[in-house]
Protein backbone atom coordinates (compact mmCIF):
# COMPACT_ATOMS: atom_id res chain seq x y z
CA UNK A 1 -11.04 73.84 -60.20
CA UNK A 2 -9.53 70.28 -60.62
CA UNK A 3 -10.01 67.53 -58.50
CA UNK A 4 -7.33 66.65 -56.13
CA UNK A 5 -6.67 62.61 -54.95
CA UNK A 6 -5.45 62.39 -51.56
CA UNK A 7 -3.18 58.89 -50.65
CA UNK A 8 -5.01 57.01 -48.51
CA UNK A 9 -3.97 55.45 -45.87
CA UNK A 10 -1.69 52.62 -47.60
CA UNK A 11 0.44 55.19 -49.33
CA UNK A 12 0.97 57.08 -46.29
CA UNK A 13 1.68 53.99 -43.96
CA UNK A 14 4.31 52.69 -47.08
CA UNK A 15 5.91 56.65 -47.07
CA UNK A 16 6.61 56.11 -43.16
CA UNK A 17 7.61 52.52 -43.37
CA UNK A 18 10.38 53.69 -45.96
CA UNK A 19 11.28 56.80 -43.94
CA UNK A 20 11.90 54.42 -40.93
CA UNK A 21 13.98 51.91 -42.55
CA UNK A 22 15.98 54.87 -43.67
CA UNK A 23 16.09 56.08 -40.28
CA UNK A 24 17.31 52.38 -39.07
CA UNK A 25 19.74 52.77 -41.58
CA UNK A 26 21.26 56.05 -40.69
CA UNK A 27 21.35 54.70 -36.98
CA UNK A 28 23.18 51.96 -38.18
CA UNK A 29 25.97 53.43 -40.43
CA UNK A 30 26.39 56.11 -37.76
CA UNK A 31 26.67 53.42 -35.33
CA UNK A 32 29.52 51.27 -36.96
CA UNK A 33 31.43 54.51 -37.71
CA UNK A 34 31.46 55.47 -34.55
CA UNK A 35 32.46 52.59 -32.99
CA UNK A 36 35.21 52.38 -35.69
CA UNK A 37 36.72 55.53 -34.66
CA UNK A 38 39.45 55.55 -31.38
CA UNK A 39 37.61 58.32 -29.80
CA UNK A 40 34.27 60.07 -30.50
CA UNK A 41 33.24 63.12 -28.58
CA UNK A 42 29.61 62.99 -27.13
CA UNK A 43 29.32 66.31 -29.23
CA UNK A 44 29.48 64.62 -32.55
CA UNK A 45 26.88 61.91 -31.06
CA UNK A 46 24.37 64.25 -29.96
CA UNK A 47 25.05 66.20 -33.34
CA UNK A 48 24.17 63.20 -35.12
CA UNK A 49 21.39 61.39 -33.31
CA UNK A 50 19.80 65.24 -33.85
CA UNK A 51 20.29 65.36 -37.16
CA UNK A 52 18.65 61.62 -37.70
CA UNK A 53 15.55 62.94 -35.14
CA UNK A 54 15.04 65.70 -37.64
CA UNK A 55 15.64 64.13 -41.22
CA UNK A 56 11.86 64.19 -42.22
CA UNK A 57 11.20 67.53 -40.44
CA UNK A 58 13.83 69.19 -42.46
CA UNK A 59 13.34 67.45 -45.40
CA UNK A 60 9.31 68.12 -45.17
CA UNK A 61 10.07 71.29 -44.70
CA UNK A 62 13.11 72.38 -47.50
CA UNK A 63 11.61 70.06 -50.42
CA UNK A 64 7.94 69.24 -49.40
CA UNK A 65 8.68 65.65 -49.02
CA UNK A 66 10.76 62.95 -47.19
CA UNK A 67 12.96 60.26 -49.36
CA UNK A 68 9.77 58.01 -48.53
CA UNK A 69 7.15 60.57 -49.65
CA UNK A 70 8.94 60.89 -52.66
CA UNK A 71 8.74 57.46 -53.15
CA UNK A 72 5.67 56.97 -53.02
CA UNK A 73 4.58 60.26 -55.39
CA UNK A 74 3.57 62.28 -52.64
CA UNK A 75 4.22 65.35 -50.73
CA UNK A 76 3.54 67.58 -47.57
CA UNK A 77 1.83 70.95 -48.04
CA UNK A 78 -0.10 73.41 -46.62
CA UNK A 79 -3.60 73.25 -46.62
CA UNK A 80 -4.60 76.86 -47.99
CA UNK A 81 -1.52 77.90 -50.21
CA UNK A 82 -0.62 74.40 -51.42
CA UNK A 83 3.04 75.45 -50.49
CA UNK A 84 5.74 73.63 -48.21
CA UNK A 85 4.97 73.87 -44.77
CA UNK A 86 8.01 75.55 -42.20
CA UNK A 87 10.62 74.14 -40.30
CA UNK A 88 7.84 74.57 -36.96
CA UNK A 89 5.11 73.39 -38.79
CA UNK A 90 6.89 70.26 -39.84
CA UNK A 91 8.62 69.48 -35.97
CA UNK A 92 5.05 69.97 -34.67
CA UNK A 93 3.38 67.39 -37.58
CA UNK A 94 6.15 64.81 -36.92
CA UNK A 95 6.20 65.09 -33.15
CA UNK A 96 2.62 64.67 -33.10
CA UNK A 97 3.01 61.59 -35.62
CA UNK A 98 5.80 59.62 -32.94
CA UNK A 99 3.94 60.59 -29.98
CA UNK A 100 0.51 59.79 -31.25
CA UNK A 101 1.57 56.53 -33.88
CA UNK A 102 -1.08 54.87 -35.29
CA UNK A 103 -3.86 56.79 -33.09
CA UNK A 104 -2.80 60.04 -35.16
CA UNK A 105 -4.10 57.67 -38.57
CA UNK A 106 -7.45 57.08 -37.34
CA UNK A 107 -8.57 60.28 -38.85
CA UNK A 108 -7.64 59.59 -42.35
CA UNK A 109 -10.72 57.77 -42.78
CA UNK A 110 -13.24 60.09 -41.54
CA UNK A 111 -11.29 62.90 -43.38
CA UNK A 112 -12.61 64.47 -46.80
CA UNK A 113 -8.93 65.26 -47.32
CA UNK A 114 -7.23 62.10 -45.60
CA UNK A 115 -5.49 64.03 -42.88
CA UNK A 116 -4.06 62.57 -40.02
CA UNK A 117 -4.55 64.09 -36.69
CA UNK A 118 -0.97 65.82 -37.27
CA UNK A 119 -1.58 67.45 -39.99
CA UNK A 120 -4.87 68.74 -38.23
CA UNK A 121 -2.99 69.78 -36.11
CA UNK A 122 -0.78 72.41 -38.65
CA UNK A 123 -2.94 72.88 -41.20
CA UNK A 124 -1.18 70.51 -43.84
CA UNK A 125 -1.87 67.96 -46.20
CA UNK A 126 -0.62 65.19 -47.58
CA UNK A 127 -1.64 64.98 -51.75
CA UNK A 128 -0.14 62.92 -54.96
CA UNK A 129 2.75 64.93 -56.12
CA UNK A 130 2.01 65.35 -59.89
CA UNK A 131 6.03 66.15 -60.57
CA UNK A 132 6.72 62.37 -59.59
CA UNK A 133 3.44 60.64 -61.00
């Protein structure tokens, strides 16, 4: 069995600064096109600030990583079959990750796998993706 390198906390905290820049930026564009349209309903705003809430949970969950995992080589699995984790799984991880911020990182340390409290919390792990290394 081969030895797996976890990111430590500095590739993790560079994934989510990416991801949230990316975020900012979604906001943004989102923002000026609306407001350069005559009339938006409030439909198409929910609709959309949705879809920017959930960008990492659906990307976790459809191709293992965010745009700023990828970046950084890494990726979001599950703990026992080293596959993606669901659609719940990843709501749950980055729900606990807002709520909880940089408290939810304090466990990294004290972790033989580096896991945050959130991905305690559903059984995933974060690990160097070897596709992108």
């Amino acid at each position: 069995m081969e030895k797996v390198d976890y990111p430590g906390i500095i590739d993790r905290l560079k994934a989510s600064v990416i991801d949230g820049l990316i975020i900012i930026a979604l906001i943004g564009a989102s923002t000026e096109i609306f407001s350069s349209l005559d009339q938006v309903s409030n439909t198409y705003k929910v609709i959309t600030v949705i879809a920017i809430f959930l960008y990492e949970p659906i990307t976790v969950s459809l191709f293992g990583a965010s745009m700023g995992h990828r970046m950084c080589k890494v990726k979001v699995q599950n703990t026992n079959s080293g596959k993606k984790i669901n659609i719940i799984q990843s709501v749950i991880r980055f729900l606990m990750k807002s709520i909880l911020g940089w408290i939810s990182l304090f466990t990294i340390s004290s972790d033989k796998q580096n896991k945050a409290m959130h991905d305690l919390a559903v059984n995933s792990v974060v690990v160097y993706d070897e596709d992108y290394i």
